[in-house]
N, C-alpha and C. Protein backbone atom coordinates (compact mmCIF):
# COMPACT_ATOMS: atom_id res chain seq x y z
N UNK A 1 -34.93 -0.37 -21.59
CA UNK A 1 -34.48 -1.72 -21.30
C UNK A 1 -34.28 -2.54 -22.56
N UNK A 2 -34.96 -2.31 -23.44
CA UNK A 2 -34.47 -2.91 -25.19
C UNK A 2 -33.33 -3.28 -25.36
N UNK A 3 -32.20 -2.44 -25.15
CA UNK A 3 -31.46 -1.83 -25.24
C UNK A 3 -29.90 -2.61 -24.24
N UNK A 4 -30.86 -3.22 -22.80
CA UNK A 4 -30.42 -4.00 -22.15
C UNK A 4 -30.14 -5.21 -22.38
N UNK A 5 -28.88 -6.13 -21.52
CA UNK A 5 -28.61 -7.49 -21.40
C UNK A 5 -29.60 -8.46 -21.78
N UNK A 6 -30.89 -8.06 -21.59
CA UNK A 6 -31.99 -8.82 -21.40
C UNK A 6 -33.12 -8.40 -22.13
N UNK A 7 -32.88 -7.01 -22.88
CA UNK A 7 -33.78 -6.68 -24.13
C UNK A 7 -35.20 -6.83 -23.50
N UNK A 8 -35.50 -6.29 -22.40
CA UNK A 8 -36.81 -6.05 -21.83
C UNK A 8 -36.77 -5.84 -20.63
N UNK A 9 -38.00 -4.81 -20.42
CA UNK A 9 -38.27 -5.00 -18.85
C UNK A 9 -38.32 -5.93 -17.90
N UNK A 10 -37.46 -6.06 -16.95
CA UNK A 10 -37.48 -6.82 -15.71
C UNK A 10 -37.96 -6.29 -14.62
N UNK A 11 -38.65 -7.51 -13.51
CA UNK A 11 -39.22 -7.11 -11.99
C UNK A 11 -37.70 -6.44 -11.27
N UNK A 12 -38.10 -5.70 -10.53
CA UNK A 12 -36.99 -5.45 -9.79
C UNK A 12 -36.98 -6.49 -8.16
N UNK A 13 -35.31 -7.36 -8.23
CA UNK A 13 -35.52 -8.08 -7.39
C UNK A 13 -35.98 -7.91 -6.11
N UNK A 14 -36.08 -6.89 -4.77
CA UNK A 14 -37.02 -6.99 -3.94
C UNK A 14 -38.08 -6.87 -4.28
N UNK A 15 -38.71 -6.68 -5.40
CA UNK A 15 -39.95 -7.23 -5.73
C UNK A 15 -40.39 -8.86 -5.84
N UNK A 16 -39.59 -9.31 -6.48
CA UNK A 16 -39.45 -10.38 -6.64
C UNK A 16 -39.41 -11.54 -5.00
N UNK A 17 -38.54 -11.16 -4.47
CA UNK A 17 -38.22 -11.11 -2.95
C UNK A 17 -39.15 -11.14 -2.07
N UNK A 18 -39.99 -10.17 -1.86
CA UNK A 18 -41.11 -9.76 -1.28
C UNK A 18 -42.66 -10.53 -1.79
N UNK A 19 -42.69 -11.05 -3.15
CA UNK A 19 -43.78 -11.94 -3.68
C UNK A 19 -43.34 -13.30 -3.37
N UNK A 20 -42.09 -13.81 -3.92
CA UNK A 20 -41.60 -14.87 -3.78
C UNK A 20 -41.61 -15.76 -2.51
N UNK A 21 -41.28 -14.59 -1.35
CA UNK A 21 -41.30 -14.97 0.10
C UNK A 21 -42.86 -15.05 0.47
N UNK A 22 -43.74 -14.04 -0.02
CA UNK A 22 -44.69 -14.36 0.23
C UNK A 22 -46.03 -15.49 0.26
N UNK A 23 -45.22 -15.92 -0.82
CA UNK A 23 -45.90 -17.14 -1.24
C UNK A 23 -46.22 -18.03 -0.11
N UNK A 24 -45.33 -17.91 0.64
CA UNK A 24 -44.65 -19.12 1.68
C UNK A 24 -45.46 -18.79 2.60
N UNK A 25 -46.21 -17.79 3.06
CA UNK A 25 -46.65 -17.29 4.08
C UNK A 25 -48.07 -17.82 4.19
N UNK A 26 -48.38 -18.53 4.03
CA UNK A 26 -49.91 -19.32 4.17
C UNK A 26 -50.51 -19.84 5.34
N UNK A 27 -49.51 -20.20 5.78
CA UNK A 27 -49.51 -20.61 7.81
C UNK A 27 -48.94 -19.94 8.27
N UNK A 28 -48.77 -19.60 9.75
CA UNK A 28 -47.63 -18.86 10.50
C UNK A 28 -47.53 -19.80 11.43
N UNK A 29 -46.30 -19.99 12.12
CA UNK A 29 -46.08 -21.17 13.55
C UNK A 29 -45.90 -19.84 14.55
N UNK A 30 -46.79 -20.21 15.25
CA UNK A 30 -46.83 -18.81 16.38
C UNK A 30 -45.71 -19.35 17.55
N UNK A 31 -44.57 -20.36 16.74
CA UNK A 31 -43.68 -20.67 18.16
C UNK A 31 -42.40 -20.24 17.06
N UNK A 32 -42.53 -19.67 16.18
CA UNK A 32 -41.09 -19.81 15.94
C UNK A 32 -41.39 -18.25 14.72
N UNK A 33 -40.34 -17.57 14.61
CA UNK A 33 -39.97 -16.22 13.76
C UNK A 33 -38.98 -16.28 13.03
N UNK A 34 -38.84 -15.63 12.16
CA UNK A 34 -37.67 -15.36 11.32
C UNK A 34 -36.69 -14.78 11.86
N UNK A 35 -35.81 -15.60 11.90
CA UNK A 35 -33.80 -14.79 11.68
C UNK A 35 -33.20 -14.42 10.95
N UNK A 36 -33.63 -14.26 9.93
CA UNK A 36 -32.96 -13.75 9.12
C UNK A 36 -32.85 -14.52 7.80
N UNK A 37 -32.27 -13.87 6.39
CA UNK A 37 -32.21 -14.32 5.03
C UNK A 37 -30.47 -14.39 5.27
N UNK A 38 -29.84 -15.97 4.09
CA UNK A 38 -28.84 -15.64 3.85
C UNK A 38 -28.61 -16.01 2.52
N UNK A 39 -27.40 -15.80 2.17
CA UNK A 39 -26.73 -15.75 0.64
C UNK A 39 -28.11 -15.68 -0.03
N UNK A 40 -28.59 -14.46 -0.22
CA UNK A 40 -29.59 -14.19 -0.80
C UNK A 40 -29.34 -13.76 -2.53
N UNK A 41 -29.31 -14.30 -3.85
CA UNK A 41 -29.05 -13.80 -5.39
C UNK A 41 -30.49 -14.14 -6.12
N UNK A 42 -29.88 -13.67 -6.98
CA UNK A 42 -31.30 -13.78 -8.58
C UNK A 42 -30.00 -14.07 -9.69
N UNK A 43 -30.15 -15.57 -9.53
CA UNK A 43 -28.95 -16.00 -11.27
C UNK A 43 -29.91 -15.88 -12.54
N UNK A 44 -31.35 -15.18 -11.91
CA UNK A 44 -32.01 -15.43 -13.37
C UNK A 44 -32.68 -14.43 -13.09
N UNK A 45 -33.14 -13.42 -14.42
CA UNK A 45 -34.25 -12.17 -14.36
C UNK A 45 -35.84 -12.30 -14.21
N UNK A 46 -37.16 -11.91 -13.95
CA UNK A 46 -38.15 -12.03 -13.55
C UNK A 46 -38.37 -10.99 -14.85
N UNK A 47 -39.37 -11.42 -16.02
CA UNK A 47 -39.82 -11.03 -17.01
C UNK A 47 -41.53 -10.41 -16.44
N UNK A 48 -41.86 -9.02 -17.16
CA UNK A 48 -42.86 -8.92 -17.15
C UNK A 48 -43.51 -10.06 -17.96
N UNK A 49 -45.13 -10.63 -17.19
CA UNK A 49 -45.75 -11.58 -17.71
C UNK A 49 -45.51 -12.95 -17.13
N UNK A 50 -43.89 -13.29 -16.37
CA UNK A 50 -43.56 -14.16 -16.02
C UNK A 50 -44.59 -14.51 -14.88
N UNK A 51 -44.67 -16.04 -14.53
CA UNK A 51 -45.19 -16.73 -13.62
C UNK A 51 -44.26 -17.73 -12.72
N UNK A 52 -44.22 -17.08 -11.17
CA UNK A 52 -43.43 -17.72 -10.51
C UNK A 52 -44.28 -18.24 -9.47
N UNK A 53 -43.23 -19.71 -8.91
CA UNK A 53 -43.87 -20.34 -7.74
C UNK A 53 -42.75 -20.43 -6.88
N UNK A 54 -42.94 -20.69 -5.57
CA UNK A 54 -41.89 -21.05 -4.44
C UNK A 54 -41.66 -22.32 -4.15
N UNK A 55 -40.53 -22.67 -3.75
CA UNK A 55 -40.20 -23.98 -3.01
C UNK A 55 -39.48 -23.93 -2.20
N UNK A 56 -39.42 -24.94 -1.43
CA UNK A 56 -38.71 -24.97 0.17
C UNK A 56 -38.37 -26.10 0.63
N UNK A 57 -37.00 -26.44 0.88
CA UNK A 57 -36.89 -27.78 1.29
C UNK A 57 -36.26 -27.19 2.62
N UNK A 58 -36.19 -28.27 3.99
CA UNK A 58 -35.84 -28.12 5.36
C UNK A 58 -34.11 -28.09 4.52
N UNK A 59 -33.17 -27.62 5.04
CA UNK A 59 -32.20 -28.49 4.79
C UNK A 59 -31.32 -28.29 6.11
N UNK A 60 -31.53 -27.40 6.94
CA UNK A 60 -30.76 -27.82 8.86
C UNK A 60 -31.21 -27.97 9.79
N UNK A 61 -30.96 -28.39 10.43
CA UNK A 61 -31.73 -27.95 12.02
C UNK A 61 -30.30 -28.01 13.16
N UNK A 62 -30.47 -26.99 14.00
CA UNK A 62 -29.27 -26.76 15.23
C UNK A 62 -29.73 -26.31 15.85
N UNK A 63 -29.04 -26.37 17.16
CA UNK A 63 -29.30 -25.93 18.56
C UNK A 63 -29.15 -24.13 18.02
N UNK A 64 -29.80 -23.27 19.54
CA UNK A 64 -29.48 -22.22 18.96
C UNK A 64 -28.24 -21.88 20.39
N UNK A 65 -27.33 -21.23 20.43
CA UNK A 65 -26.49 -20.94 21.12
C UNK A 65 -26.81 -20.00 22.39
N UNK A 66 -27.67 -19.46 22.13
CA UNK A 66 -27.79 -18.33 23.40
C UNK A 66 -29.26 -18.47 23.82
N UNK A 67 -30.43 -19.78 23.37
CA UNK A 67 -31.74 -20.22 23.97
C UNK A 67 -31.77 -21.41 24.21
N UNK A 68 -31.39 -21.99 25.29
CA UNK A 68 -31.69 -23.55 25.06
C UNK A 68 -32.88 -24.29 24.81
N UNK A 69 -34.09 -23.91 24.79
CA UNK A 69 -35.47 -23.79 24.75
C UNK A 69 -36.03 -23.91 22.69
N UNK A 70 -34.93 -22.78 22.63
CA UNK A 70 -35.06 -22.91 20.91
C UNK A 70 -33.85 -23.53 20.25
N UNK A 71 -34.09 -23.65 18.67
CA UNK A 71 -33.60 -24.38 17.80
C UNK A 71 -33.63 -23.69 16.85
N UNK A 72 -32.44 -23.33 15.16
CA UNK A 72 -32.67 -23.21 14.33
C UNK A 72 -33.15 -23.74 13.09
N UNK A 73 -33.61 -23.45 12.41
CA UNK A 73 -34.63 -23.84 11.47
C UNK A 73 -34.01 -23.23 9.87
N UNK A 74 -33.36 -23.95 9.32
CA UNK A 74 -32.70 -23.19 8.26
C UNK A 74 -33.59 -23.95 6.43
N UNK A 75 -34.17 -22.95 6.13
CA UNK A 75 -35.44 -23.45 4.61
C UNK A 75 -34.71 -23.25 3.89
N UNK A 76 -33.82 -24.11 2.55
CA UNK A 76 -33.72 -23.32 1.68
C UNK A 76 -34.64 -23.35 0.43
N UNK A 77 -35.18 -21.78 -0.10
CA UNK A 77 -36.09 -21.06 -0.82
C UNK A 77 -35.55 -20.93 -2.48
N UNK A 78 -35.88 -21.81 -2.84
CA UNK A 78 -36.33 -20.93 -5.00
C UNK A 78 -37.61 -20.94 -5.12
N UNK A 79 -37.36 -19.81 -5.38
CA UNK A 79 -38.73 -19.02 -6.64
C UNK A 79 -38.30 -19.08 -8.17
N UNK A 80 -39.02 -19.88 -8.57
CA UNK A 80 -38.94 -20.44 -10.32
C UNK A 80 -40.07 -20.36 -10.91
N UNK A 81 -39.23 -19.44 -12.15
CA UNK A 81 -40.67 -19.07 -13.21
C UNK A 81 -40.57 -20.21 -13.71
N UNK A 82 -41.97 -19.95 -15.13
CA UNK A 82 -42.57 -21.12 -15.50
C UNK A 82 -41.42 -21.86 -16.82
N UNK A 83 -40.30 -21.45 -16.91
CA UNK A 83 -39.92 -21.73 -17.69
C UNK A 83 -38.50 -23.04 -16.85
N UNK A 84 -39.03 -22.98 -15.55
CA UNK A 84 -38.24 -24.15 -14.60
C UNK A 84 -36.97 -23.68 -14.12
N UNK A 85 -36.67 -22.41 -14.77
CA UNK A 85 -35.82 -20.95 -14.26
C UNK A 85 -35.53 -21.05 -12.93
N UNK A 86 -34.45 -20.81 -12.09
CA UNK A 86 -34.41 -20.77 -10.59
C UNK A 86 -34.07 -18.91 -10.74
N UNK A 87 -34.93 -18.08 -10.36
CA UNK A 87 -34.91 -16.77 -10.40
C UNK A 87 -34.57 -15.93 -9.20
N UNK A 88 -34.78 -16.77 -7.55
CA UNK A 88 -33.97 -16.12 -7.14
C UNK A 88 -33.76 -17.55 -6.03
N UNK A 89 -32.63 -17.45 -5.05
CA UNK A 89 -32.15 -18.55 -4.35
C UNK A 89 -31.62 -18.18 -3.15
N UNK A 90 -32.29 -18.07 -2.08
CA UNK A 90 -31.62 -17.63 -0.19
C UNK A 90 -31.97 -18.89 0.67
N UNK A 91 -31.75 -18.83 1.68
CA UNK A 91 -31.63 -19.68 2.85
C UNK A 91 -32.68 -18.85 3.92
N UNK A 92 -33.79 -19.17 4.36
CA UNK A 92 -34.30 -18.60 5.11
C UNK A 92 -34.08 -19.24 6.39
N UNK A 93 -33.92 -18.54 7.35
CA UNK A 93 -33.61 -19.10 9.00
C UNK A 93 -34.25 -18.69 9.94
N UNK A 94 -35.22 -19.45 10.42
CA UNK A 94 -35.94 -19.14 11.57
C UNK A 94 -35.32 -19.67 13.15
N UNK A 95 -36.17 -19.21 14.14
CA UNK A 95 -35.61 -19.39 15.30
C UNK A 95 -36.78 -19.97 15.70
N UNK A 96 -36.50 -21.21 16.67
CA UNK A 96 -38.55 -22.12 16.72
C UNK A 96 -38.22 -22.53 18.20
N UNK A 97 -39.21 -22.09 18.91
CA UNK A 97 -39.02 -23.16 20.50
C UNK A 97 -39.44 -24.64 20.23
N UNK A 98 -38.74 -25.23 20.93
CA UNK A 98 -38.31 -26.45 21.23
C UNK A 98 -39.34 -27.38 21.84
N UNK A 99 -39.73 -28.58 21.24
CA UNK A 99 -40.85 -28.95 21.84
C UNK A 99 -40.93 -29.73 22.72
N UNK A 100 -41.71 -29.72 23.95
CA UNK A 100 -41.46 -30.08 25.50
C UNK A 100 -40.87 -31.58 25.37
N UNK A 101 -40.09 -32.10 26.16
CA UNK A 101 -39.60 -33.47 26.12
C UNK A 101 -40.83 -34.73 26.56
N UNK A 102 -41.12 -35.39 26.05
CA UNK A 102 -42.72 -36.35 26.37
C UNK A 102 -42.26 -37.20 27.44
């Protein structure tokens, strides 16, 4: 890897992916699951030694088309090393039931 773009070893991104997401996982909402990842990239490499954290802002919410009961839930996710780096960047989308009308 010396030798490489980046003149050192890098994480390989589902590694990265798989820690990064994990971070997030501290609670679970036992009313709502994952749908899926989208436009999932890494505009930046994950250095051995590097230190990354996650962030998550809401940024949709929609009906879901085929539950009327549920709603989508769309997070979008960076994981940024310590150097304020955005290392990798997806949209996570969950599917959440709907909470009873009061």
């Amino acid at each position: 890897m010396k030798s490489s773009q980046w003149g050192q070893r890098i994480a390989h991104g589902t590694m990265t992916f798989a820690i990064g997401i994990g971070l997030t996982a501290t609670e679970i909402n036992p009313l709502a699951f994952s749908y899926g990842y989208d436009r999932l990239r890494f505009p930046k490499p994950v250095f051995i030694g590097d230190t990354i954290h996650t962030e998550l802002k809401i940024a949709k919410l929609e009906d879901d088309p085929k539950r009327s009961d549920h709603g989508r839930i769309t997070e979008e996710v960076r994981v940024i090393n310590q150097r304020n780096e955005v290392v990798l960047a997806c949209d996570h989308i969950y599917l959440a039931k709907r909470r009873s009308p009061i």
